[in-house]
PDB file of N, CA and C in Angstrom:
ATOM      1  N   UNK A   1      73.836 110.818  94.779  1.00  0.00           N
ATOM      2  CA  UNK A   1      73.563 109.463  95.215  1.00  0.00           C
ATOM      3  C   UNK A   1      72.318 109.481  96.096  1.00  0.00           C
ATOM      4  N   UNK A   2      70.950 108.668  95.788  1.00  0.00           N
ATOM      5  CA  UNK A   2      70.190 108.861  96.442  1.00  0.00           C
ATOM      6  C   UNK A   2      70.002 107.382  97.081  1.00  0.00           C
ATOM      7  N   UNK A   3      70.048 107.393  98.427  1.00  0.00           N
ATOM      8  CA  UNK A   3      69.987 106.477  99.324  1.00  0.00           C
ATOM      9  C   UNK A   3      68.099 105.745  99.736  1.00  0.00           C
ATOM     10  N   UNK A   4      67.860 104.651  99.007  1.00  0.00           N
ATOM     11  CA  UNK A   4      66.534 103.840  99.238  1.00  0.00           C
ATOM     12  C   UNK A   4      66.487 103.655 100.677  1.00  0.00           C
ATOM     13  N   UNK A   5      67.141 102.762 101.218  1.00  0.00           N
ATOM     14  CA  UNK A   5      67.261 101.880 102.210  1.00  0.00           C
ATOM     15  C   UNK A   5      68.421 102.115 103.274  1.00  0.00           C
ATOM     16  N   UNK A   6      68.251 102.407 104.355  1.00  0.00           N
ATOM     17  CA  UNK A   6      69.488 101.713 105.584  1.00  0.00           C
ATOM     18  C   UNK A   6      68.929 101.213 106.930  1.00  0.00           C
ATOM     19  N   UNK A   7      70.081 100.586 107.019  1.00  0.00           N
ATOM     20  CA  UNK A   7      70.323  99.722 107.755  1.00  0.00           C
ATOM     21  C   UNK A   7      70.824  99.887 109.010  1.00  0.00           C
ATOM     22  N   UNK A   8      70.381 100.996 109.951  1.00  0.00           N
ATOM     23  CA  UNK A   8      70.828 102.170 111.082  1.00  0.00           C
ATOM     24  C   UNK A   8      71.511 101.373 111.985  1.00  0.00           C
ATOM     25  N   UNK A   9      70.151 100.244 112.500  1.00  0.00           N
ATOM     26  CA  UNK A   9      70.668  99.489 113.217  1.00  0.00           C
ATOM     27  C   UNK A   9      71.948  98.339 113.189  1.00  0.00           C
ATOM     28  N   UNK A  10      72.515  98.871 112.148  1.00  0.00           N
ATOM     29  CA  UNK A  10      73.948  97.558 111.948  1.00  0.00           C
ATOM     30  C   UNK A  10      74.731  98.432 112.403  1.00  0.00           C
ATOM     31  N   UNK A  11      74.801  99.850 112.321  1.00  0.00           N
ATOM     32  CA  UNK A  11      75.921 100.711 112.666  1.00  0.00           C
ATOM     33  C   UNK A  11      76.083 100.419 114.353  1.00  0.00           C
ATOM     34  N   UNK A  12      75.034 100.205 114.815  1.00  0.00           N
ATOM     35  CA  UNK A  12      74.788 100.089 116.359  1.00  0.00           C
ATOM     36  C   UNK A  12      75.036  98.449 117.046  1.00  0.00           C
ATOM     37  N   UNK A  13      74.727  97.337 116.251  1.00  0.00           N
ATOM     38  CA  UNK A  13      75.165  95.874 116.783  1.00  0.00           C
ATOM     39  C   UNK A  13      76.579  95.742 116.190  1.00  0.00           C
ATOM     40  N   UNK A  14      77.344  96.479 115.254  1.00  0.00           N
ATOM     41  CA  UNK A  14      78.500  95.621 114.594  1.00  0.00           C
ATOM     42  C   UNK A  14      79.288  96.683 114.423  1.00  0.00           C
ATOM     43  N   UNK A  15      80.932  96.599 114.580  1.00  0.00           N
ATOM     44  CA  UNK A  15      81.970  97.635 114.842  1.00  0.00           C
ATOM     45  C   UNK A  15      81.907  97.450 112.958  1.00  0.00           C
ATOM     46  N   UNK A  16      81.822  98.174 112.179  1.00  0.00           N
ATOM     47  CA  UNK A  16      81.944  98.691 110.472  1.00  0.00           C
ATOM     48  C   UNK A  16      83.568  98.424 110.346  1.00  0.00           C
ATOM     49  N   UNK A  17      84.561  98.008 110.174  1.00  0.00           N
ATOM     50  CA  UNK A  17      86.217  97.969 109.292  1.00  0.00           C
ATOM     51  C   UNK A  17      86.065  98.274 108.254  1.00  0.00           C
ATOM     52  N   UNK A  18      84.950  97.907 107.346  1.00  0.00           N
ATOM     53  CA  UNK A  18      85.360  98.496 105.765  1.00  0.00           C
ATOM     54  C   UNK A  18      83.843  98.107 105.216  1.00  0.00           C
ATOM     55  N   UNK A  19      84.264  98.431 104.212  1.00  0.00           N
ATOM     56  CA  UNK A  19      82.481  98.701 103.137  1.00  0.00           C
ATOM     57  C   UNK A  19      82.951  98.509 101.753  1.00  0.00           C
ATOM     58  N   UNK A  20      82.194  97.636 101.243  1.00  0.00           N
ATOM     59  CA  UNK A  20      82.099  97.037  99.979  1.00  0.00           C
ATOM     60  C   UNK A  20      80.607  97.174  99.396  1.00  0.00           C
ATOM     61  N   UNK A  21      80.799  97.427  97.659  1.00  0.00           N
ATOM     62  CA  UNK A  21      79.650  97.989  97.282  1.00  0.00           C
ATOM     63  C   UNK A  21      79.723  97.043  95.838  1.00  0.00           C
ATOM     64  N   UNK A  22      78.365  96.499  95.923  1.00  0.00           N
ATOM     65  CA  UNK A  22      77.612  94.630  95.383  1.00  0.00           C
ATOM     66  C   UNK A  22      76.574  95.288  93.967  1.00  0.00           C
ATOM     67  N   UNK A  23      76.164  94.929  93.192  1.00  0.00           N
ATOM     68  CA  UNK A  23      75.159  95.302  92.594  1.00  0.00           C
ATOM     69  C   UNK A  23      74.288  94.058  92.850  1.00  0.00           C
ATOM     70  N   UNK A  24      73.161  94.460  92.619  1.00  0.00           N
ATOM     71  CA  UNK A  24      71.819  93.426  92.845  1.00  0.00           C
ATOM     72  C   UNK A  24      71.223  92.533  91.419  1.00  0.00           C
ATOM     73  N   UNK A  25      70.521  91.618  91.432  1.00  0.00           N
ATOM     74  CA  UNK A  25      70.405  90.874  90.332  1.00  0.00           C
ATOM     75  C   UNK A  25      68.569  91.113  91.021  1.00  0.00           C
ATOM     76  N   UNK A  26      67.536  92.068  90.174  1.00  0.00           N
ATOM     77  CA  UNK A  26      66.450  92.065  90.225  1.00  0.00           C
ATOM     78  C   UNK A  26      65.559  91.729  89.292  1.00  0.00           C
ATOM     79  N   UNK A  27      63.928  92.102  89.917  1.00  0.00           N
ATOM     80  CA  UNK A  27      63.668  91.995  88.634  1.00  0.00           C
ATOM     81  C   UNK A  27      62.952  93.157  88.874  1.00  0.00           C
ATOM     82  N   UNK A  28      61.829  93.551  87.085  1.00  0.00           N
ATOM     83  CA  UNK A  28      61.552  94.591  87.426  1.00  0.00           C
ATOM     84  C   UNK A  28      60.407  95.426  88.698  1.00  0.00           C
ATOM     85  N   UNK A  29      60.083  94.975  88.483  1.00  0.00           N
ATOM     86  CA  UNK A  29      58.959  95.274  89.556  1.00  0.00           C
ATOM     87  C   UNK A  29      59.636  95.749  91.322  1.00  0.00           C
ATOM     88  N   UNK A  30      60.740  94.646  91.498  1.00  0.00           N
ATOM     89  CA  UNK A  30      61.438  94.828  92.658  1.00  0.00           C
ATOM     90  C   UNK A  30      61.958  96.465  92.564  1.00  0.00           C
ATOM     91  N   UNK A  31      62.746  96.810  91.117  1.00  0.00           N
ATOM     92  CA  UNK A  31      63.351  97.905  91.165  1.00  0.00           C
ATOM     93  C   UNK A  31      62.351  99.018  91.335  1.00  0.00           C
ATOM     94  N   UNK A  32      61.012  98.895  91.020  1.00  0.00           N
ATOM     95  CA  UNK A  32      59.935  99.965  91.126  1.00  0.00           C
ATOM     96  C   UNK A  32      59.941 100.217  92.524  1.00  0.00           C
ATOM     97  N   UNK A  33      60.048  98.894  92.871  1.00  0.00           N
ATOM     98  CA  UNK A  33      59.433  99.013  94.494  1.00  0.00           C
ATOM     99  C   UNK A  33      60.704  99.312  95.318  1.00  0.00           C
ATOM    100  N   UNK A  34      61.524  99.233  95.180  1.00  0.00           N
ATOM    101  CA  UNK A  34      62.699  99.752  95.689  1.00  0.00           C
ATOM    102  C   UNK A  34      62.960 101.655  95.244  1.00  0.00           C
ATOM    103  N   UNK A  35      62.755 101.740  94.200  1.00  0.00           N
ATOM    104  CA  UNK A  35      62.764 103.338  94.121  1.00  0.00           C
ATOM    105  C   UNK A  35      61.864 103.688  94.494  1.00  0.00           C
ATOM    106  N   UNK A  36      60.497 103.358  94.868  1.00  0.00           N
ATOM    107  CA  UNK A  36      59.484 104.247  95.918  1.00  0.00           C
ATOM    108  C   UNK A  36      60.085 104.488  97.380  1.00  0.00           C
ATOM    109  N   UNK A  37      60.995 103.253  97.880  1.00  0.00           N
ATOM    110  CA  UNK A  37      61.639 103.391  99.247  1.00  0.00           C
ATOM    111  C   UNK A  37      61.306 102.269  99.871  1.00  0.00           C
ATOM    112  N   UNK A  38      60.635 101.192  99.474  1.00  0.00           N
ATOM    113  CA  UNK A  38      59.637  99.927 100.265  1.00  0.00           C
ATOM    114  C   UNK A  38      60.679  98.980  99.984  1.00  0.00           C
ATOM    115  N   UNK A  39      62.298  99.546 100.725  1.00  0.00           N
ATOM    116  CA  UNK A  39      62.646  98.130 101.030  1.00  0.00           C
ATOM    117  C   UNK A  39      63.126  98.037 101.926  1.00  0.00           C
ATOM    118  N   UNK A  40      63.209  96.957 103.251  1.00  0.00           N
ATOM    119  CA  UNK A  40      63.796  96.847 104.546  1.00  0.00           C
ATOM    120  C   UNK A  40      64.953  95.731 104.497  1.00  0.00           C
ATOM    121  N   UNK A  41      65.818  96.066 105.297  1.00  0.00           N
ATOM    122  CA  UNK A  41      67.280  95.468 105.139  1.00  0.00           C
ATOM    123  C   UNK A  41      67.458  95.073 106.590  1.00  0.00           C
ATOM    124  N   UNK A  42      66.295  95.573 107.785  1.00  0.00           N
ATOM    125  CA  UNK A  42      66.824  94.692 109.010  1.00  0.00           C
ATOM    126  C   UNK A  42      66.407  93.373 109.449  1.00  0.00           C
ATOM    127  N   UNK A  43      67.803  92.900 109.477  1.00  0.00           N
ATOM    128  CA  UNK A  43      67.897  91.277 109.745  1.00  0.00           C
ATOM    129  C   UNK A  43      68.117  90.786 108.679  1.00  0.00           C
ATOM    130  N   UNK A  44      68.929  91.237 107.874  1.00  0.00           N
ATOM    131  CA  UNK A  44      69.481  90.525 106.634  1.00  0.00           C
ATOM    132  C   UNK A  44      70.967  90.301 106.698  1.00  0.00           C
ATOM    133  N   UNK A  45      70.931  89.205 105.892  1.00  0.00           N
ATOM    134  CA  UNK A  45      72.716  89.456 105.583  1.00  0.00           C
ATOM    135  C   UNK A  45      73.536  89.094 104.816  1.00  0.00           C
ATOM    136  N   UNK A  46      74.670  88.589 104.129  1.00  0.00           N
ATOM    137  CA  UNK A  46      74.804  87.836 102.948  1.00  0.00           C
ATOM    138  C   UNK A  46      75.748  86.828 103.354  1.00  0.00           C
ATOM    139  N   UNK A  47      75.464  85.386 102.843  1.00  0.00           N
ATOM    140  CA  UNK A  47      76.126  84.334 102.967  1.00  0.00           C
ATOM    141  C   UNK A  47      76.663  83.618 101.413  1.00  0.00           C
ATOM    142  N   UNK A  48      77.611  83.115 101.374  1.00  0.00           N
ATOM    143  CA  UNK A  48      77.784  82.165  99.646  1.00  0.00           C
ATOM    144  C   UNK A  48      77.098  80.975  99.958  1.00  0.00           C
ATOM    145  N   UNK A  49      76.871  80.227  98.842  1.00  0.00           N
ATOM    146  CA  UNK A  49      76.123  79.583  98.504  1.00  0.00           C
ATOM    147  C   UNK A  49      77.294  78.827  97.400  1.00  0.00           C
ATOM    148  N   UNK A  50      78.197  77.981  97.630  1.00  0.00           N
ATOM    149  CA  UNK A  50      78.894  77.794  96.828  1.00  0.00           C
ATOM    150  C   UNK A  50      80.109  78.842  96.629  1.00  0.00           C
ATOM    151  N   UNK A  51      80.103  79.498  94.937  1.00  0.00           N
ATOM    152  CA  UNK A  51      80.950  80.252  95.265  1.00  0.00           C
ATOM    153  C   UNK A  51      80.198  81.807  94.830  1.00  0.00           C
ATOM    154  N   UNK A  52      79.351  81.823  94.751  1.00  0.00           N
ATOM    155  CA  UNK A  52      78.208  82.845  94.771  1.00  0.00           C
ATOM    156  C   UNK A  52      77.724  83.902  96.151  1.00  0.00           C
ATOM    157  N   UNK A  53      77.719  85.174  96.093  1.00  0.00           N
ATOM    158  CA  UNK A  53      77.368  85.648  97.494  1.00  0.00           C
ATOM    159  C   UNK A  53      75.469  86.054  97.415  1.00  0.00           C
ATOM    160  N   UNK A  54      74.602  85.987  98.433  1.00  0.00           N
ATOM    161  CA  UNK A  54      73.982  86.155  98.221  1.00  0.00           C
ATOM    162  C   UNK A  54      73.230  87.050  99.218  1.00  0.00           C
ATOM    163  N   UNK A  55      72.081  88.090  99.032  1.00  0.00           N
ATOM    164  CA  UNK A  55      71.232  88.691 100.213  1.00  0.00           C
ATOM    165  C   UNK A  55      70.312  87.632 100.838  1.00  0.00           C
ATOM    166  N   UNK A  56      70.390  87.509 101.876  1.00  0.00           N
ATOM    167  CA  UNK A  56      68.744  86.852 102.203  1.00  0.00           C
ATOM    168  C   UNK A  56      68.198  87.774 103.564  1.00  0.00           C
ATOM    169  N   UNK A  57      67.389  87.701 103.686  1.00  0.00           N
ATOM    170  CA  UNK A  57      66.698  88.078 104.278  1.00  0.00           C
ATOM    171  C   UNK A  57      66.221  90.144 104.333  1.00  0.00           C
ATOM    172  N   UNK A  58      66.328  89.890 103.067  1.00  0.00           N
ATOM    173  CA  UNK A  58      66.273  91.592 102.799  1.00  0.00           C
ATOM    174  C   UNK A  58      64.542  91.521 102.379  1.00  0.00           C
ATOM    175  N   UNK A  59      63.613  92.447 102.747  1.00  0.00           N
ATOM    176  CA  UNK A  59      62.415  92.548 102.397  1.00  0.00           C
ATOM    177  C   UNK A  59      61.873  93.947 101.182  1.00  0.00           C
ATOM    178  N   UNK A  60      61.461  93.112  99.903  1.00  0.00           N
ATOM    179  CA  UNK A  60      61.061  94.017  99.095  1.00  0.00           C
ATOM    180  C   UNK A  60      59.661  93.587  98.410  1.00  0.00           C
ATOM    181  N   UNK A  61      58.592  94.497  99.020  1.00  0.00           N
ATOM    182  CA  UNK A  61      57.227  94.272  98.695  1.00  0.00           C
ATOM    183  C   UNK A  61      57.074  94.587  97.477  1.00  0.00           C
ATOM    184  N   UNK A  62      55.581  93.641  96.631  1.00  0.00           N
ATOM    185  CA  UNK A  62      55.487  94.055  95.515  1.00  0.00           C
ATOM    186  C   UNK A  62      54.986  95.233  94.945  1.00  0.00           C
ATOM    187  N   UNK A  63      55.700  95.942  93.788  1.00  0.00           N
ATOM    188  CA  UNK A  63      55.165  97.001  93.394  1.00  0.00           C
ATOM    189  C   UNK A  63      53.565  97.207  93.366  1.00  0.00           C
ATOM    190  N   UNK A  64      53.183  96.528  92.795  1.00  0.00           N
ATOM    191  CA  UNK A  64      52.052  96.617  93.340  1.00  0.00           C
ATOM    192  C   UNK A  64      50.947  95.113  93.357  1.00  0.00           C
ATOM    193  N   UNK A  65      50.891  95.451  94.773  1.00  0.00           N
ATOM    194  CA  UNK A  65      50.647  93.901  95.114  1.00  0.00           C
ATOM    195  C   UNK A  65      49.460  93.388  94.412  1.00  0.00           C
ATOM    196  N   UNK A  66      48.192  94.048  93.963  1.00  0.00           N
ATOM    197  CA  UNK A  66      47.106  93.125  92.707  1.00  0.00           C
ATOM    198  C   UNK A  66      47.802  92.672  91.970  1.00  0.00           C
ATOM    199  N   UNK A  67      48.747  93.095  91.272  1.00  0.00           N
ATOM    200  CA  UNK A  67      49.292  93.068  89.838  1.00  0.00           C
ATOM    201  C   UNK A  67      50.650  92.099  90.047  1.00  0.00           C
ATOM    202  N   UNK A  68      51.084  91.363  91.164  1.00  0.00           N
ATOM    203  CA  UNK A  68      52.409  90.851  91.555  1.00  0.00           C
ATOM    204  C   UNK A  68      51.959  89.063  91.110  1.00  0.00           C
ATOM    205  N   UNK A  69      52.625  88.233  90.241  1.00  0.00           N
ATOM    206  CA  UNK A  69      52.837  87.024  90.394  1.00  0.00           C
ATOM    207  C   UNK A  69      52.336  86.397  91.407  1.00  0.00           C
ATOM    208  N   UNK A  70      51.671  85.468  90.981  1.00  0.00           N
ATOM    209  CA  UNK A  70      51.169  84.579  92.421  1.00  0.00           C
ATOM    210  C   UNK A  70      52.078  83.958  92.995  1.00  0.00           C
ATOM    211  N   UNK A  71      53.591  83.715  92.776  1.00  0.00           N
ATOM    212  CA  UNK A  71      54.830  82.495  93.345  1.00  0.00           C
ATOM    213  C   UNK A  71      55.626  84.198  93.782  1.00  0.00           C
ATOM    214  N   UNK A  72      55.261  85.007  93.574  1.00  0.00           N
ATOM    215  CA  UNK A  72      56.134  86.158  94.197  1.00  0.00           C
ATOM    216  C   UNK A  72      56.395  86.310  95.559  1.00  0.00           C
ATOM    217  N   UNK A  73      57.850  86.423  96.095  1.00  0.00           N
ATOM    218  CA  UNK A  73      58.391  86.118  97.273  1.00  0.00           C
ATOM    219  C   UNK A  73      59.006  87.014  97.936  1.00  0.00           C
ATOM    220  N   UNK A  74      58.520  88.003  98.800  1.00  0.00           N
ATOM    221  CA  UNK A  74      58.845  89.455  98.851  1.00  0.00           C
ATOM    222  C   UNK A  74      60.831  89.203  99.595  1.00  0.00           C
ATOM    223  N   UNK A  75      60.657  88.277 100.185  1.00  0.00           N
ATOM    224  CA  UNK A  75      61.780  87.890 101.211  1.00  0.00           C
ATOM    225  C   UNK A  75      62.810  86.877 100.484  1.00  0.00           C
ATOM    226  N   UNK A  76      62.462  86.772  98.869  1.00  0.00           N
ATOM    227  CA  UNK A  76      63.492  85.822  98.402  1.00  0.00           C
ATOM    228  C   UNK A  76      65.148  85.894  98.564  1.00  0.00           C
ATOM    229  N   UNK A  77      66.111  85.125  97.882  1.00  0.00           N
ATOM    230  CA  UNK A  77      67.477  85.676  98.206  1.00  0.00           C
ATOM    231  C   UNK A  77      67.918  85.907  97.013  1.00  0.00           C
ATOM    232  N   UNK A  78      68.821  87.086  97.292  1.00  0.00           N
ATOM    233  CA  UNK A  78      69.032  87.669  95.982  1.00  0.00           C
ATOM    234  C   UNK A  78      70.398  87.860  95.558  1.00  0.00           C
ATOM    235  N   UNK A  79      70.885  87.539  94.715  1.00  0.00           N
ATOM    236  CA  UNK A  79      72.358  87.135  94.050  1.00  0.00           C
ATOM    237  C   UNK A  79      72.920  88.397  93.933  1.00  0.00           C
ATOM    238  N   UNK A  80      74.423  88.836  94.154  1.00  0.00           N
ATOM    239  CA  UNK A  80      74.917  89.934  94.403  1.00  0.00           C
ATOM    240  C   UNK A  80      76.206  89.972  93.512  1.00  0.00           C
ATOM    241  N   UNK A  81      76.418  91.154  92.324  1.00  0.00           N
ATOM    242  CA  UNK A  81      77.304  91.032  91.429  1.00  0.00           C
ATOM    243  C   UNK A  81      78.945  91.887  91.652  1.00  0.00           C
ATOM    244  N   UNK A  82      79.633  90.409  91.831  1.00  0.00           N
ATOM    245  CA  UNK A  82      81.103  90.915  92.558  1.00  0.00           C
ATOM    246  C   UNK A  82      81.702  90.445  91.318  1.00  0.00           C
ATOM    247  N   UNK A  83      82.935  90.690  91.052  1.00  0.00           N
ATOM    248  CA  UNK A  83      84.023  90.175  90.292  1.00  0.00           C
ATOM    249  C   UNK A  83      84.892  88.710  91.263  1.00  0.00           C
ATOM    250  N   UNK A  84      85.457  88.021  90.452  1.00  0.00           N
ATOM    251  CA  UNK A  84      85.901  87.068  90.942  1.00  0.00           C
ATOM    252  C   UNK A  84      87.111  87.766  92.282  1.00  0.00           C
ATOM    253  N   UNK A  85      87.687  88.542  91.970  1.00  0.00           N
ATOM    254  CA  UNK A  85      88.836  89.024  92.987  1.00  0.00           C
ATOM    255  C   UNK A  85      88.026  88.865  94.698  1.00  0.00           C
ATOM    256  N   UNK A  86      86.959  89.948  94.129  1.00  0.00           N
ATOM    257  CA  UNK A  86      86.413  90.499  95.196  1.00  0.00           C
ATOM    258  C   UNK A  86      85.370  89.442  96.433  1.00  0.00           C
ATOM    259  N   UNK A  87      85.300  88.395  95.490  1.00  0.00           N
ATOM    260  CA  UNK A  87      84.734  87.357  95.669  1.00  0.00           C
ATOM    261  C   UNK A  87      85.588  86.545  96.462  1.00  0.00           C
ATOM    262  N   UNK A  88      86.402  86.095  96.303  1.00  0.00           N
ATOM    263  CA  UNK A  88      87.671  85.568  97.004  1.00  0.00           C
ATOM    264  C   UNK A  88      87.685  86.196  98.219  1.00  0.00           C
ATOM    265  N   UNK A  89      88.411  87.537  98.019  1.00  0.00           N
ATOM    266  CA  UNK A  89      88.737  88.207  99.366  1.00  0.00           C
ATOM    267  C   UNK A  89      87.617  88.254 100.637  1.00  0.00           C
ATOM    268  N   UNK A  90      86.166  87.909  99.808  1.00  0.00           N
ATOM    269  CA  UNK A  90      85.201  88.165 101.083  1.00  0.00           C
ATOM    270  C   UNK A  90      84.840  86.638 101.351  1.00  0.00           C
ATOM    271  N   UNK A  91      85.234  85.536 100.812  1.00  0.00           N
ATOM    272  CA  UNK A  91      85.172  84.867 101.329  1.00  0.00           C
ATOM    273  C   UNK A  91      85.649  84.108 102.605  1.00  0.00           C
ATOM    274  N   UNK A  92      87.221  84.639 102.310  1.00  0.00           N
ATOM    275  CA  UNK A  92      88.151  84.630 103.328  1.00  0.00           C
ATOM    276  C   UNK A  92      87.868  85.201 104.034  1.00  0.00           C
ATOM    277  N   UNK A  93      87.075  86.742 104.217  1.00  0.00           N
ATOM    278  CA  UNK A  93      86.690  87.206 105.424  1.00  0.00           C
ATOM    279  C   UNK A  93      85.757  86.779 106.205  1.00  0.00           C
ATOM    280  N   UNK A  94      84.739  86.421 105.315  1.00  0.00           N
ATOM    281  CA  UNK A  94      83.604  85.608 105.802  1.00  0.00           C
ATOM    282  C   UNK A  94      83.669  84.750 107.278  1.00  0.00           C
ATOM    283  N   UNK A  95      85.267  83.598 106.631  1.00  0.00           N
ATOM    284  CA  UNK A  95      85.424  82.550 107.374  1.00  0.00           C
ATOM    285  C   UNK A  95      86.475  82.837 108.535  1.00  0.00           C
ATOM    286  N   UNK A  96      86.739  84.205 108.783  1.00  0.00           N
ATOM    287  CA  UNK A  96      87.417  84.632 109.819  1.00  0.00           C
ATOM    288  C   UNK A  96      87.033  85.130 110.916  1.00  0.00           C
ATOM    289  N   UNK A  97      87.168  84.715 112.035  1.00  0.00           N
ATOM    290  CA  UNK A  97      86.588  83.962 113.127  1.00  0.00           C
ATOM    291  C   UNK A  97      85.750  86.013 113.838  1.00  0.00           C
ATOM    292  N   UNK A  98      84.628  85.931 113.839  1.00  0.00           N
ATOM    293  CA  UNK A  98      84.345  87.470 113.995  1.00  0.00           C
ATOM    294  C   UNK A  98      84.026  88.540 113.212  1.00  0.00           C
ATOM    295  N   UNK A  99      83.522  87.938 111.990  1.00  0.00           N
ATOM    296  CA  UNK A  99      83.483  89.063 110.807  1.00  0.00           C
ATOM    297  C   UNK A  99      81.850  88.810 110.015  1.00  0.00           C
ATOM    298  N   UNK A 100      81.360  89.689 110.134  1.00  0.00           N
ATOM    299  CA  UNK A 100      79.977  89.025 109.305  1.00  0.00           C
ATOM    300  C   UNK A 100      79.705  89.827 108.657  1.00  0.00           C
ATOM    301  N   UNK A 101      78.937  89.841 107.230  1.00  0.00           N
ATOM    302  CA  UNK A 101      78.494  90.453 105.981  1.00  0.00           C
ATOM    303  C   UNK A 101      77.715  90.835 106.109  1.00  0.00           C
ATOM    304  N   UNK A 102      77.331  92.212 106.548  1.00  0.00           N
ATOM    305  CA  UNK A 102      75.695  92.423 106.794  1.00  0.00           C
ATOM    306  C   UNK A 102      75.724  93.668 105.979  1.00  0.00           C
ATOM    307  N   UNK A 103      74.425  93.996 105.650  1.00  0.00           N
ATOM    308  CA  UNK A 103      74.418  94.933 104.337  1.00  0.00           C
ATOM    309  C   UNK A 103      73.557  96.120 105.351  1.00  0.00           C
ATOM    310  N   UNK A 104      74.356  97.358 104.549  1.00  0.00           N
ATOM    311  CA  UNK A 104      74.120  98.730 105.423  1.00  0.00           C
ATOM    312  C   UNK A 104      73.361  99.824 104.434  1.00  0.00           C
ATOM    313  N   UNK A 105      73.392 100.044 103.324  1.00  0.00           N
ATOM    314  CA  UNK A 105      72.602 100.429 102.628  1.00  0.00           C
ATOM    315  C   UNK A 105      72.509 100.158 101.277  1.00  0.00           C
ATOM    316  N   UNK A 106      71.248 100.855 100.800  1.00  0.00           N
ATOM    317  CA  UNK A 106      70.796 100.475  99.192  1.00  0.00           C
ATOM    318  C   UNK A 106      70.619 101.834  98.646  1.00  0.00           C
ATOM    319  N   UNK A 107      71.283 102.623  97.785  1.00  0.00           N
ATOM    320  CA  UNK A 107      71.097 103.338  97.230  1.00  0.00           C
ATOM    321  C   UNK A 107      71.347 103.409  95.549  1.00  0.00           C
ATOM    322  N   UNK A 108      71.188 104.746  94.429  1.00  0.00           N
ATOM    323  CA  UNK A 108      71.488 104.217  93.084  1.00  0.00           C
ATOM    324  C   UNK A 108      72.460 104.917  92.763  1.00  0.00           C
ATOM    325  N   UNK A 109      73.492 104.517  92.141  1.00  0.00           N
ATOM    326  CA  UNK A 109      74.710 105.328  91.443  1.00  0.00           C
ATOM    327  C   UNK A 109      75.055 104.740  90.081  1.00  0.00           C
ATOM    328  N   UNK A 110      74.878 105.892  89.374  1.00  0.00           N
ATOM    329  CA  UNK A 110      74.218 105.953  87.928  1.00  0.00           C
ATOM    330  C   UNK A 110      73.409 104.943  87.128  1.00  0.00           C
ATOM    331  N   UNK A 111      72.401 105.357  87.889  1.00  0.00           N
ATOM    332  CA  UNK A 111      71.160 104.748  87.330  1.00  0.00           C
ATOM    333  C   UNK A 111      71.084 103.074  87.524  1.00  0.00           C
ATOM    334  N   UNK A 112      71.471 102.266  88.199  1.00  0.00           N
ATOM    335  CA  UNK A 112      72.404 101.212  88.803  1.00  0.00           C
ATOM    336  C   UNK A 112      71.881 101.482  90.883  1.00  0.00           C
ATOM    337  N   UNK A 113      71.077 100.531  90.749  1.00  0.00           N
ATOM    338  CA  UNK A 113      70.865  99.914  92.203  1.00  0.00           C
ATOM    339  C   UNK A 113      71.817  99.186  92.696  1.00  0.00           C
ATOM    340  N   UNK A 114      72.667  99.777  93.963  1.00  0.00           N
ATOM    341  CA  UNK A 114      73.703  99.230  94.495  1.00  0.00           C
ATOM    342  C   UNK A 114      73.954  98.860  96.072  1.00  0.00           C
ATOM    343  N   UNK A 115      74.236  97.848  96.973  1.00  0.00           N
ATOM    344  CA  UNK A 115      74.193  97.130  97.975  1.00  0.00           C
ATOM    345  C   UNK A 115      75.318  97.578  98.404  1.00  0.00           C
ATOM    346  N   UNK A 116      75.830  98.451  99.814  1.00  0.00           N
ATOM    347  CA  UNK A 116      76.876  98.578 100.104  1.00  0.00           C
ATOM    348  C   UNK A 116      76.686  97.840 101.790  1.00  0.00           C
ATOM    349  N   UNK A 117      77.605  96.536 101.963  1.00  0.00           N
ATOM    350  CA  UNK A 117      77.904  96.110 102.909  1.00  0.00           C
ATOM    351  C   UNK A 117      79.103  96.290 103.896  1.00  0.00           C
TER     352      UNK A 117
END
């Protein structure tokens, strides 16, 4: 398992109870730029949007920035792939008074970019 991204400083503002692991909805270029290591996760966190969970505030520069879309949004929010169960249960946690979703690292397990909050 090779680890892109963490998130050091969450271990240090927020007591960890448990860890849940999200897949990401990218595109390609993001995933380039994420396997070089150019992505930052402090001050991010995930909120729903309906009944959808999502990253925001996670930063991933463009692979390479001449060659990047002109509407390209390094700081966009990015949709996170749970099953309905799992979806439920974090919602309920969500809304329990003291609990917040903040994402602690990004690493790949099998070949699969994965968000563990």
């Amino acid at each position: 398992m090779q680890v892109y991204s963490e998130n050091k400083k969450a271990y240090f503002d927020y007591e960890v109870s448990e860890k849940l692991e999200a897949g990401l909805v990218l595109t390609g270029q993001e995933v380039k730029s994420i396997k070089t290591g150019h992505m930052n996760l402090s001050g991010s966190y995930v909120v729903f949007k309906g009944q959808e969970p999502y990253l925001i505030g996670a930063k991933v520069p463009a692979y390479q920035p001449k060659n990047a879309p002109p509407d390209y949004n390094p700081e966009r929010s990015r949709k996170l792939l749970l099953n309905k169960k799992e979806i439920n249960y974090l919602m309920g946690k969500a809304q329990e008074r003291g609990f917040a979703l903040v994402p602690l690292k990004v690493y790949n397990k099998s070949g699969r970019i994965k968000l563990e909050f």
